[in-house]
N, C-alpha and C. Protein backbone atom coordinates (compact mmCIF):
# COMPACT_ATOMS: atom_id res chain seq x y z
N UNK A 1 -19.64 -15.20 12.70
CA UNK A 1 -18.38 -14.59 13.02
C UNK A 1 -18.07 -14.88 14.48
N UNK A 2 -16.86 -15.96 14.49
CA UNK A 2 -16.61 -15.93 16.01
C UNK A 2 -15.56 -14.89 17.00
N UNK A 3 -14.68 -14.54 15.63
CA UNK A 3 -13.88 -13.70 16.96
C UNK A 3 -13.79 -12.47 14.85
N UNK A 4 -13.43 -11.06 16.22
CA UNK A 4 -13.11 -10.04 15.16
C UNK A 4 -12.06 -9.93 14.25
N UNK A 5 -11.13 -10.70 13.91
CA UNK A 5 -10.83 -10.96 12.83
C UNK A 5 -11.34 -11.72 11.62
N UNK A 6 -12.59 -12.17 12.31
CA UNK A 6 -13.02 -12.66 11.12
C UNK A 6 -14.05 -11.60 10.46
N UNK A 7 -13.95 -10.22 10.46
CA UNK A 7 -14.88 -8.97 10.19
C UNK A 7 -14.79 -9.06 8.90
N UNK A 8 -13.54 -9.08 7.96
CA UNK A 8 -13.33 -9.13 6.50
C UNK A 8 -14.24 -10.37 5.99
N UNK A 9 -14.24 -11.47 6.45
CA UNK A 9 -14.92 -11.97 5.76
C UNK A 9 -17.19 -12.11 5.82
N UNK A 10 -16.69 -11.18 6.92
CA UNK A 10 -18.08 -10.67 7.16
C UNK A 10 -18.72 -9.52 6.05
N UNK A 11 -17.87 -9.25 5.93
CA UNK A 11 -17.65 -7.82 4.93
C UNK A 11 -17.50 -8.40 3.61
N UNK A 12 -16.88 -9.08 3.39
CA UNK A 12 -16.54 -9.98 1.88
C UNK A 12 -18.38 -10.67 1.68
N UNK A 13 -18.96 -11.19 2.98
CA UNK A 13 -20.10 -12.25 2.61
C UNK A 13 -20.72 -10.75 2.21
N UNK A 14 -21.10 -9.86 2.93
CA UNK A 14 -22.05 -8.33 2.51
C UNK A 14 -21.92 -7.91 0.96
N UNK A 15 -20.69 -8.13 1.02
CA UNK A 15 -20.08 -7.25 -0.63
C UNK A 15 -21.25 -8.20 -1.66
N UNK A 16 -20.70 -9.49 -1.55
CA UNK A 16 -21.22 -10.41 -2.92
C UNK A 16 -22.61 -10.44 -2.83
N UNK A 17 -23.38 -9.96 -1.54
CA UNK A 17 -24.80 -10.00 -1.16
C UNK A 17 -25.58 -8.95 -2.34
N UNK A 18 -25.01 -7.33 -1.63
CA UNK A 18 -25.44 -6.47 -1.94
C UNK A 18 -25.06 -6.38 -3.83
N UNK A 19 -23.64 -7.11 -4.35
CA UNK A 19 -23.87 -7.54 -5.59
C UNK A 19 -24.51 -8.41 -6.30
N UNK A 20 -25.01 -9.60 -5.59
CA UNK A 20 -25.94 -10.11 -6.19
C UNK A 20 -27.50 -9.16 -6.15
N UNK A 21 -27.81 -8.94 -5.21
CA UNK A 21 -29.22 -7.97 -5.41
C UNK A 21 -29.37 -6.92 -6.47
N UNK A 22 -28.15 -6.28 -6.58
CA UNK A 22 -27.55 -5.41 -7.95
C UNK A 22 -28.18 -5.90 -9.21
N UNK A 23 -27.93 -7.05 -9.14
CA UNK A 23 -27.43 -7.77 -10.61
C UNK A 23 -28.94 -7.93 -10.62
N UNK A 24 -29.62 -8.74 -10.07
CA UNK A 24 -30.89 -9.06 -10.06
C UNK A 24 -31.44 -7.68 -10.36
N UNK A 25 -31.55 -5.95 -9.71
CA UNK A 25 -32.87 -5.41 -10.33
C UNK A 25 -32.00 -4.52 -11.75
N UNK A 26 -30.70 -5.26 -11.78
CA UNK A 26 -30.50 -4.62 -13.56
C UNK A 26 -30.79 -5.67 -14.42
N UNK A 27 -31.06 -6.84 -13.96
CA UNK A 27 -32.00 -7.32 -15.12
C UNK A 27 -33.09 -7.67 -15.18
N UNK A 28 -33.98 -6.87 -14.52
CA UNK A 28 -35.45 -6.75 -14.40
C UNK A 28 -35.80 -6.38 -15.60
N UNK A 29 -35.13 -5.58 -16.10
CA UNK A 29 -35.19 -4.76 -17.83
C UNK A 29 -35.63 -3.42 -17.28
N UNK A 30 -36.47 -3.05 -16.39
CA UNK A 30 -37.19 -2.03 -16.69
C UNK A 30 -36.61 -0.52 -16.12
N UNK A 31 -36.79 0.16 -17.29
CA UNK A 31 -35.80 1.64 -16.85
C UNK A 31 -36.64 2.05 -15.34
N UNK A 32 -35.95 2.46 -14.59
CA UNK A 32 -36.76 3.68 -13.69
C UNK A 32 -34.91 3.33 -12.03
N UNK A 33 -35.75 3.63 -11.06
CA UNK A 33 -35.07 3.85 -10.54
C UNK A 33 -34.14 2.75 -9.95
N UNK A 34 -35.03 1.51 -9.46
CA UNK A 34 -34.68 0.07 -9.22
C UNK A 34 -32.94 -0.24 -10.55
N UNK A 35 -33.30 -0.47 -11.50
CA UNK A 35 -31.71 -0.44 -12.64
C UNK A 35 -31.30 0.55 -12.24
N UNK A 36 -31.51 1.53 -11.82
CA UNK A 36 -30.27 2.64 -11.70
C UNK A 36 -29.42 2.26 -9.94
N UNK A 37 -30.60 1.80 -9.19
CA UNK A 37 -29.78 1.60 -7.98
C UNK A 37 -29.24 0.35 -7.85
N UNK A 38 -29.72 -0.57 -8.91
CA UNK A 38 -28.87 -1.93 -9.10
C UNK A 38 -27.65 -1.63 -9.83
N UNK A 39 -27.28 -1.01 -10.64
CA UNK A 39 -26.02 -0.37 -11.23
C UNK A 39 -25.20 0.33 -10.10
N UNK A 40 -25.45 0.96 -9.58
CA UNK A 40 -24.85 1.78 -8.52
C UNK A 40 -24.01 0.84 -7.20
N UNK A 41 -25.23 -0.13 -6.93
CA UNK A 41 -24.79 -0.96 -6.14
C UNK A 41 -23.70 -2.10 -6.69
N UNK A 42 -23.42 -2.69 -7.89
CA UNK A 42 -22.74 -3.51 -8.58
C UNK A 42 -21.45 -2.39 -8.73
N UNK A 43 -21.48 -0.89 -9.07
CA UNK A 43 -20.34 -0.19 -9.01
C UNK A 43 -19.71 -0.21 -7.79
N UNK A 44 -20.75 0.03 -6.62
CA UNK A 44 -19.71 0.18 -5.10
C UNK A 44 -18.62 -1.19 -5.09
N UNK A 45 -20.04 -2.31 -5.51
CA UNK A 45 -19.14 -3.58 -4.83
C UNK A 45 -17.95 -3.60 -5.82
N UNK A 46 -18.01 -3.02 -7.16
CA UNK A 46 -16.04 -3.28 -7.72
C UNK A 46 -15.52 -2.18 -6.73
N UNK A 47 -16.04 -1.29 -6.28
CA UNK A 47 -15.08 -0.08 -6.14
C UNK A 47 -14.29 -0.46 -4.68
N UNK A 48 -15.51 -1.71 -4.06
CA UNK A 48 -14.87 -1.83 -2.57
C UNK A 48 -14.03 -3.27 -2.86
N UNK A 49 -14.07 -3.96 -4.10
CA UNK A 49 -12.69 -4.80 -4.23
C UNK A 49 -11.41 -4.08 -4.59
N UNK A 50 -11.56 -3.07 -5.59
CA UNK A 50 -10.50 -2.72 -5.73
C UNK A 50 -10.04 -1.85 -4.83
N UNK A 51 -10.80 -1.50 -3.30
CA UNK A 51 -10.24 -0.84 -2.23
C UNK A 51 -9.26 -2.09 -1.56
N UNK A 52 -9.94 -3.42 -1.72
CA UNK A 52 -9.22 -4.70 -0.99
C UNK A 52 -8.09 -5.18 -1.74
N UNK A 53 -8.20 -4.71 -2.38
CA UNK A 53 -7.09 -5.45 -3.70
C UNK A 53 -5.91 -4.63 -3.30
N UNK A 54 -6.32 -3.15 -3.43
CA UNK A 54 -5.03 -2.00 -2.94
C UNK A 54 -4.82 -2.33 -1.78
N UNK A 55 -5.43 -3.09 -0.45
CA UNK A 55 -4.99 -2.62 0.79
C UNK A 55 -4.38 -3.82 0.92
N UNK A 56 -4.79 -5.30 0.18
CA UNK A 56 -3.83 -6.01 0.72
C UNK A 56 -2.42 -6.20 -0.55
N UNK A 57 -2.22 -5.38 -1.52
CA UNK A 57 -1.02 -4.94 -2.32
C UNK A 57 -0.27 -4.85 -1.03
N UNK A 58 -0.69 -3.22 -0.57
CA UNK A 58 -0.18 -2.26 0.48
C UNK A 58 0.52 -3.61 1.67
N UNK A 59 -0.14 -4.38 1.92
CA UNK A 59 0.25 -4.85 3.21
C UNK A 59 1.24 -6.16 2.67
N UNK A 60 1.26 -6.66 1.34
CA UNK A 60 2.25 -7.40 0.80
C UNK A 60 1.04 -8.95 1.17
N UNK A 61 0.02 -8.98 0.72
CA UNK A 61 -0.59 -9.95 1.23
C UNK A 61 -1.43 -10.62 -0.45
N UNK A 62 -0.82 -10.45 -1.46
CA UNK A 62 -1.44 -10.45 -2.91
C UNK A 62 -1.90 -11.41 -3.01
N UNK A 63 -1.01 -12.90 -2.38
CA UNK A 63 -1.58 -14.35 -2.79
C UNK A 63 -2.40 -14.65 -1.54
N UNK A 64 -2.99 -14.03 -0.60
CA UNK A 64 -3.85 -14.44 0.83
C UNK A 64 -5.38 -14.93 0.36
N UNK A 65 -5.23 -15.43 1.49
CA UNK A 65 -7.07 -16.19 1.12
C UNK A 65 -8.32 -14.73 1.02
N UNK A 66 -7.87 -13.60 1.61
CA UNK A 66 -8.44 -12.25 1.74
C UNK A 66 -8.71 -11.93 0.11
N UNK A 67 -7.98 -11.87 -1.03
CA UNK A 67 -8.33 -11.95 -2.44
C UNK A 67 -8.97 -13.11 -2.83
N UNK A 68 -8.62 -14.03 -2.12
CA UNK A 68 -10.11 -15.17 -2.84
C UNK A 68 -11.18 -15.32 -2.69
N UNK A 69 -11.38 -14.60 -1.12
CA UNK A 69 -12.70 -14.33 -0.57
C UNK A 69 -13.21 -13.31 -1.16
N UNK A 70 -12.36 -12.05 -1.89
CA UNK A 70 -13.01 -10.84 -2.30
C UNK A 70 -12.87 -11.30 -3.40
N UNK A 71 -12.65 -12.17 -4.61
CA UNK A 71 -13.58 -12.74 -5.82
C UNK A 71 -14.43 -12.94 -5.83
């Protein structure tokens, strides 16, 4: 990150991070706590696109590279 506008996509690289690690201990198979906090974590990361999705609606920014990065 060279200058602070580039924070979103700092934040976009975190999101797909902490969802890939998700994904990985829900398919470990094994019940206990690891699948439950890999589920949890795969829920935040939709819950923090569809926070990006609403904020750049809000700002009139629908077709921006900011939604392709948060795919």
């Amino acid at each position: 990150m060279d200058h602070p506008a580039d924070l979103w996509r700092a934040e976009a690289a975190l999101a797909a991070r902490v969802e890939n690690d998700g994904f990985r201990l829900i398919r470990a198979g094994l019940p206990g706590p690891n699948t439950v906090l890999g589920a949890m974590a795969v829920l935040a990361t939709d819950a923090w696109r569809v926070r990006a999705a609403l904020a750049a609606a809000a700002a009139h920014a629908g077709t921006s590279e900011v939604l392709d990065a948060v795919a």
